[in-house]
PDB file of N, CA and C in Angstrom:
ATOM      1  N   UNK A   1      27.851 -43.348   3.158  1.00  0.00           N
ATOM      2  CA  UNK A   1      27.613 -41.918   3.144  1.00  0.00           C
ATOM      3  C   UNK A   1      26.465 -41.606   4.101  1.00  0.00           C
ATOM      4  N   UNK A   2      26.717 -40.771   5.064  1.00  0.00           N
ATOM      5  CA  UNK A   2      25.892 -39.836   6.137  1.00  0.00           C
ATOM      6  C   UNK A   2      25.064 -38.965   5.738  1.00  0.00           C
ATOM      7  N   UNK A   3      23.635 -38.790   5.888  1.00  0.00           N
ATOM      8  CA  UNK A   3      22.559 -38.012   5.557  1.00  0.00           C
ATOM      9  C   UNK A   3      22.794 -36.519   6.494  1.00  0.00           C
ATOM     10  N   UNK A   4      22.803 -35.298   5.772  1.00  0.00           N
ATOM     11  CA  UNK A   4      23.211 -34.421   6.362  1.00  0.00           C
ATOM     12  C   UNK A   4      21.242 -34.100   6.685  1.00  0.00           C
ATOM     13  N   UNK A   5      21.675 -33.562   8.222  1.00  0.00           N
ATOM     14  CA  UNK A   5      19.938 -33.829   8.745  1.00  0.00           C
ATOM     15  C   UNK A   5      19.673 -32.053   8.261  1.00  0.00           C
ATOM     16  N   UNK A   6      18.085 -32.081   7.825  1.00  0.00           N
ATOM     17  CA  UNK A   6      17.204 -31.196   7.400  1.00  0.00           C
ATOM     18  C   UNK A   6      17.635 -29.540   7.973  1.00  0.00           C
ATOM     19  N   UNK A   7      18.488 -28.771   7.459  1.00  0.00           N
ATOM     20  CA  UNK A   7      18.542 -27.656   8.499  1.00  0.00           C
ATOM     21  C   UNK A   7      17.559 -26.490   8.288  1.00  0.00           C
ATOM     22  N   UNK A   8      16.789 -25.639   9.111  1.00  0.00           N
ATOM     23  CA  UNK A   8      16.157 -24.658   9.118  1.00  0.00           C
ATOM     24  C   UNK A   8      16.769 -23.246   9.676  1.00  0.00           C
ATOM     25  N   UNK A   9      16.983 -22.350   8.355  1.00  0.00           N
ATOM     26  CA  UNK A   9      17.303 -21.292   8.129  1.00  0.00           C
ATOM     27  C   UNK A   9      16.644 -19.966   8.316  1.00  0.00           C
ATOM     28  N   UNK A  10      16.850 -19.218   9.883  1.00  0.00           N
ATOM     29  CA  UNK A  10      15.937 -18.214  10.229  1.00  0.00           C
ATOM     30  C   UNK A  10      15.615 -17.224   8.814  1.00  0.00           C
ATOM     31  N   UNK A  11      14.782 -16.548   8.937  1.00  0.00           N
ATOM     32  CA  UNK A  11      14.560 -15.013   7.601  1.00  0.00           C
ATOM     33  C   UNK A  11      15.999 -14.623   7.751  1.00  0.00           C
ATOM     34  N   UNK A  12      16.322 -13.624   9.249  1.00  0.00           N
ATOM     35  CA  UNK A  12      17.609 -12.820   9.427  1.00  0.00           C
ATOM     36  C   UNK A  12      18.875 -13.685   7.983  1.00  0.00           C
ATOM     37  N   UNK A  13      18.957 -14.967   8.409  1.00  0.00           N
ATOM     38  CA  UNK A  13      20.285 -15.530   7.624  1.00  0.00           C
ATOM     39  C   UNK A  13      19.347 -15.808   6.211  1.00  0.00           C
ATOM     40  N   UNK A  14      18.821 -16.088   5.923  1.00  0.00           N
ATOM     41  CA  UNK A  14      18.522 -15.859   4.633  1.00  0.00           C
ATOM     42  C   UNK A  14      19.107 -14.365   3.922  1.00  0.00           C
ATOM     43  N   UNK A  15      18.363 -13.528   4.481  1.00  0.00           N
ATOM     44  CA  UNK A  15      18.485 -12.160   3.539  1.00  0.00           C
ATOM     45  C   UNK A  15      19.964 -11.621   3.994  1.00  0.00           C
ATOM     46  N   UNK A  16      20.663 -12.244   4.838  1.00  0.00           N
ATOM     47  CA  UNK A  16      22.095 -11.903   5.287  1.00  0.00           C
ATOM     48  C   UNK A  16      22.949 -12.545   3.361  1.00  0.00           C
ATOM     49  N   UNK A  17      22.852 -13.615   3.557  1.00  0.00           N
ATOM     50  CA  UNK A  17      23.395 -14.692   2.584  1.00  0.00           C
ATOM     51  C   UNK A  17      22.746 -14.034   1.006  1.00  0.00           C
ATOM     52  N   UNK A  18      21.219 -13.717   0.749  1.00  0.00           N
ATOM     53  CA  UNK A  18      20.439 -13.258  -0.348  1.00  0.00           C
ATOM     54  C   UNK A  18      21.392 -11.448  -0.386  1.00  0.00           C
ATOM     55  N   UNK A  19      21.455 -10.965   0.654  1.00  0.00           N
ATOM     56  CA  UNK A  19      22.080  -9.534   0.567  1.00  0.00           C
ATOM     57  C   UNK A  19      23.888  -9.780  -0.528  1.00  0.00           C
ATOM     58  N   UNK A  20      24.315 -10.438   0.054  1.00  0.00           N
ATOM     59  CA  UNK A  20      25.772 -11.033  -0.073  1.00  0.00           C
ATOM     60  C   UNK A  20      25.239 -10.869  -1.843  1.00  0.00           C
ATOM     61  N   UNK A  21      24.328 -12.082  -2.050  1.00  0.00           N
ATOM     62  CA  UNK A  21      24.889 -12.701  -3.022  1.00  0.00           C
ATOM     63  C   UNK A  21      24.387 -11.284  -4.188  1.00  0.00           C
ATOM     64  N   UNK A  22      23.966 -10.362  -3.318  1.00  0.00           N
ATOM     65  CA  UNK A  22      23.846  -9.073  -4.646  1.00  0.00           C
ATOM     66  C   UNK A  22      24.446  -8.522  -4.554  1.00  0.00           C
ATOM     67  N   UNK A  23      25.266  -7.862  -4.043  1.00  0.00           N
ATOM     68  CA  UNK A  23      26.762  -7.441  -3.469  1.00  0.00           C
ATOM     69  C   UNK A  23      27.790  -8.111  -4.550  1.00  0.00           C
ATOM     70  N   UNK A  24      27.458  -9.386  -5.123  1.00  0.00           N
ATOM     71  CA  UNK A  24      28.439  -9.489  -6.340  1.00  0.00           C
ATOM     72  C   UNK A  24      29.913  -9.356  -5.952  1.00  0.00           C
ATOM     73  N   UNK A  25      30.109  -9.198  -4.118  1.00  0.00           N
ATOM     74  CA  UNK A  25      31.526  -9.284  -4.394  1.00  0.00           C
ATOM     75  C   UNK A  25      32.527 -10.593  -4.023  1.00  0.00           C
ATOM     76  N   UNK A  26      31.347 -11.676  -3.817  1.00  0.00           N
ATOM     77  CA  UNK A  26      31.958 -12.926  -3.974  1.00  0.00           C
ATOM     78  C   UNK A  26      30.716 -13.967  -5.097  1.00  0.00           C
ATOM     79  N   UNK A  27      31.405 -14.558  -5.915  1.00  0.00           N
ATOM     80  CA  UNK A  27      30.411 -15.859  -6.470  1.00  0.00           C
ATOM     81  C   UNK A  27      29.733 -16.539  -5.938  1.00  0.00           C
ATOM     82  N   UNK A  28      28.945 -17.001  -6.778  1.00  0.00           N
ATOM     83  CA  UNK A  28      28.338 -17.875  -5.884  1.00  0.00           C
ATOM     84  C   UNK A  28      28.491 -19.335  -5.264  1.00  0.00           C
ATOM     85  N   UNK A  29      29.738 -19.675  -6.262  1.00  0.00           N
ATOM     86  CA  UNK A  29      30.688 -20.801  -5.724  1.00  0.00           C
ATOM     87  C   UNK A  29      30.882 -20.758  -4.008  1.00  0.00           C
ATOM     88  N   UNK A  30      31.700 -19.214  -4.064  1.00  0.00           N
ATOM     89  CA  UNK A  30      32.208 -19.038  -2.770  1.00  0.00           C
ATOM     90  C   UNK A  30      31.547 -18.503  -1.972  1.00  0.00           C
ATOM     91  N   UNK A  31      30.309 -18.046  -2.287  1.00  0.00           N
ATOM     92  CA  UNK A  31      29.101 -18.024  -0.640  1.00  0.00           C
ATOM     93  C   UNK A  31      29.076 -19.655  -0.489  1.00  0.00           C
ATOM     94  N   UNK A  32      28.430 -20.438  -1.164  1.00  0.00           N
ATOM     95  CA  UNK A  32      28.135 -21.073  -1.342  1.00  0.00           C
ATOM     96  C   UNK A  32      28.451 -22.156  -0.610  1.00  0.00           C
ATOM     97  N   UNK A  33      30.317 -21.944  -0.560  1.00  0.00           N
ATOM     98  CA  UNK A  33      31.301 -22.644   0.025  1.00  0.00           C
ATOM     99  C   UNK A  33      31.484 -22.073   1.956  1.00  0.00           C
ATOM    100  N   UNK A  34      31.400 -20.821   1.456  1.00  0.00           N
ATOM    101  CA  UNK A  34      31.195 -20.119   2.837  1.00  0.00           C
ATOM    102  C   UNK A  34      30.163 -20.212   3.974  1.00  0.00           C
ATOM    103  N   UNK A  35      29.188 -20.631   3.630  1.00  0.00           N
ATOM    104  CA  UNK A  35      27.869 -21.271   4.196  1.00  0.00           C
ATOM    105  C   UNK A  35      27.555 -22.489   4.106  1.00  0.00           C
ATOM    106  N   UNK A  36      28.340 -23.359   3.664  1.00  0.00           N
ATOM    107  CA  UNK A  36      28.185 -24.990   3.235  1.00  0.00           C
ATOM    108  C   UNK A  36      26.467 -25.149   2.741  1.00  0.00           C
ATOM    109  N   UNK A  37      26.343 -24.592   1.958  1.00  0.00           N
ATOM    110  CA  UNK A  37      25.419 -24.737   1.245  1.00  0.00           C
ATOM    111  C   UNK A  37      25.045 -25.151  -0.141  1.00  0.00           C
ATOM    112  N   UNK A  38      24.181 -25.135  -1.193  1.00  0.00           N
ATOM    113  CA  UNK A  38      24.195 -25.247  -2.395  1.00  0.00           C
ATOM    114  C   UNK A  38      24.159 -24.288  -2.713  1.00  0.00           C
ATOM    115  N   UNK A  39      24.775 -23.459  -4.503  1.00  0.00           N
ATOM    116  CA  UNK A  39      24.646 -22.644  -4.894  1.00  0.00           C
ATOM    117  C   UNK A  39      23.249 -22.440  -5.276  1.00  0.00           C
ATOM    118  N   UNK A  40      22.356 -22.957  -5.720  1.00  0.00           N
ATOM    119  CA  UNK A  40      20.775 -22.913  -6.002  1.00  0.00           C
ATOM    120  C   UNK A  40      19.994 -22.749  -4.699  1.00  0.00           C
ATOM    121  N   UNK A  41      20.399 -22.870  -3.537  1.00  0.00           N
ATOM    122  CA  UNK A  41      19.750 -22.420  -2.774  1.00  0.00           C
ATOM    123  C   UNK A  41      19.425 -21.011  -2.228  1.00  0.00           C
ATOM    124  N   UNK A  42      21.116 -20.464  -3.206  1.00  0.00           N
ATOM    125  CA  UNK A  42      21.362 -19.259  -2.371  1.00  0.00           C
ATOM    126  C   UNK A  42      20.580 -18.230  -3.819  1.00  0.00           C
ATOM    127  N   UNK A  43      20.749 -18.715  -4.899  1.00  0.00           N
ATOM    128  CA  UNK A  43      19.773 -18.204  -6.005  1.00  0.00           C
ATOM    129  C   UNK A  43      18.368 -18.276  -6.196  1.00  0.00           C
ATOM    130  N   UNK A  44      17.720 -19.558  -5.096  1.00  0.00           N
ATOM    131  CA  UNK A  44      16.402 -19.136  -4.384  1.00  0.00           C
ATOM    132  C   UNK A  44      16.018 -18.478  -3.509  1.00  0.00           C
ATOM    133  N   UNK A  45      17.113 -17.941  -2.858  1.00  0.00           N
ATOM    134  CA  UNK A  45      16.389 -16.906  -1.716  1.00  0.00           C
ATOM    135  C   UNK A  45      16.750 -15.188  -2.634  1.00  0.00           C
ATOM    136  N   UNK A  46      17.755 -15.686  -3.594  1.00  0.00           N
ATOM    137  CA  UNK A  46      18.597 -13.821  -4.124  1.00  0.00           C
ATOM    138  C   UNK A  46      17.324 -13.579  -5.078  1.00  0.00           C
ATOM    139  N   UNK A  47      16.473 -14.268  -5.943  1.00  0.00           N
ATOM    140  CA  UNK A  47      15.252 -13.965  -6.595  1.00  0.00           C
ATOM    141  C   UNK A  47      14.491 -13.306  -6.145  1.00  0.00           C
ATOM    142  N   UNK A  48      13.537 -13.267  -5.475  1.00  0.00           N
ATOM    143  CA  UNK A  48      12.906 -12.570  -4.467  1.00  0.00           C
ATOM    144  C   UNK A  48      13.311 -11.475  -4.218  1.00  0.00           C
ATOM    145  N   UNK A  49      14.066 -11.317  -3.364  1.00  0.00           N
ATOM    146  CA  UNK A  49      14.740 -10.057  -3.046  1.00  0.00           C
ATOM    147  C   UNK A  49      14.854  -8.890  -3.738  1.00  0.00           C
ATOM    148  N   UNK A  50      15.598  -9.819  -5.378  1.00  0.00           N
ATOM    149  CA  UNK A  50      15.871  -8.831  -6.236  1.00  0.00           C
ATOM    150  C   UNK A  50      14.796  -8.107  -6.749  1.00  0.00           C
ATOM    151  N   UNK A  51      13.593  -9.213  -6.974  1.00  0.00           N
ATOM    152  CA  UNK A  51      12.183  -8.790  -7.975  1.00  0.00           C
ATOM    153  C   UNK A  51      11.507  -7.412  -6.757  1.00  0.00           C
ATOM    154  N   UNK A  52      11.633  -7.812  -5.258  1.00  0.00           N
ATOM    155  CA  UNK A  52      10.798  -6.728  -4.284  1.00  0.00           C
ATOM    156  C   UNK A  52      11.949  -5.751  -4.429  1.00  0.00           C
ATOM    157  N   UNK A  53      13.292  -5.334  -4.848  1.00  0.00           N
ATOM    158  CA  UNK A  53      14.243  -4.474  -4.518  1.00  0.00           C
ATOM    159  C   UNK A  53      13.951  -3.711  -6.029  1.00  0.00           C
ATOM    160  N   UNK A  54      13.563  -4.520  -7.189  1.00  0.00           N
ATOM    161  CA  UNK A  54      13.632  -3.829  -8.539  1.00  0.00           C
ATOM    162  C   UNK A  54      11.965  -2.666  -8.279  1.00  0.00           C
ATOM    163  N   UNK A  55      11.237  -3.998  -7.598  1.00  0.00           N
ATOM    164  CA  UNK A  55       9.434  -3.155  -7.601  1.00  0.00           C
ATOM    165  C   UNK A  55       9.588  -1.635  -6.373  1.00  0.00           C
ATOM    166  N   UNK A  56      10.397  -1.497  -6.028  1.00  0.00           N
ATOM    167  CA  UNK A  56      10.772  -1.120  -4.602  1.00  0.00           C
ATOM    168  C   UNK A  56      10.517   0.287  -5.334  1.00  0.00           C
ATOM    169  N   UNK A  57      11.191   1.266  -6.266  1.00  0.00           N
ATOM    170  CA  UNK A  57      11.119   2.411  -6.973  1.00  0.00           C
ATOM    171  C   UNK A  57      10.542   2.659  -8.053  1.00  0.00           C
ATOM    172  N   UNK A  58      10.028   1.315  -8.648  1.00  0.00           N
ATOM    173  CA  UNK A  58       8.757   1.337  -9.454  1.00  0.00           C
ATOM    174  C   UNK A  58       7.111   1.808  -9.125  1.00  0.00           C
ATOM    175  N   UNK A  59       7.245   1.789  -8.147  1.00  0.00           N
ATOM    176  CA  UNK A  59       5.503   2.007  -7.244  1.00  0.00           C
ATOM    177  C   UNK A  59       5.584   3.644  -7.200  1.00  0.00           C
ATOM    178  N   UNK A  60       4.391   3.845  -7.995  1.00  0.00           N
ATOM    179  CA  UNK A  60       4.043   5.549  -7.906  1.00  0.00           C
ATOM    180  C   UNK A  60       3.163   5.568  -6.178  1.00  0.00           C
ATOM    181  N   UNK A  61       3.947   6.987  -5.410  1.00  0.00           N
ATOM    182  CA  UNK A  61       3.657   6.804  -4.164  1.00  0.00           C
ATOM    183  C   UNK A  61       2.555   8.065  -4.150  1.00  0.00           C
TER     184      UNK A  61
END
């Protein structure tokens, strides 16, 4: 078995892939599969997002 080498993932494709996976209109199986990625990876970048998108209309301006 072949070591798949270290890949580095610009911001842009992060929050492309983190956008997706709140969009809810594919699983996370199938991003997952769609990006040859792990599903926990793509639920570490959708955290974030969600917590600054929930604080986003919470802040008295």
């Amino acid at each position: 078995m072949t070591r798949r080498t270290r890949r580095n993932h610009t911001p842009a494709f992060k929050a492309q892939v983190a956008l997706a996976a709140l969009k809810s209109d594919k699983t996370l199986a199938e991003l997952s599969q769609q990006h040859d990625m792990h599903p926990n990876q793509i639920t570490d970048w959708k955290r974030p997002m969600a917590e600054q998108l929930n604080g986003l209309w919470s802040r008295s301006g």
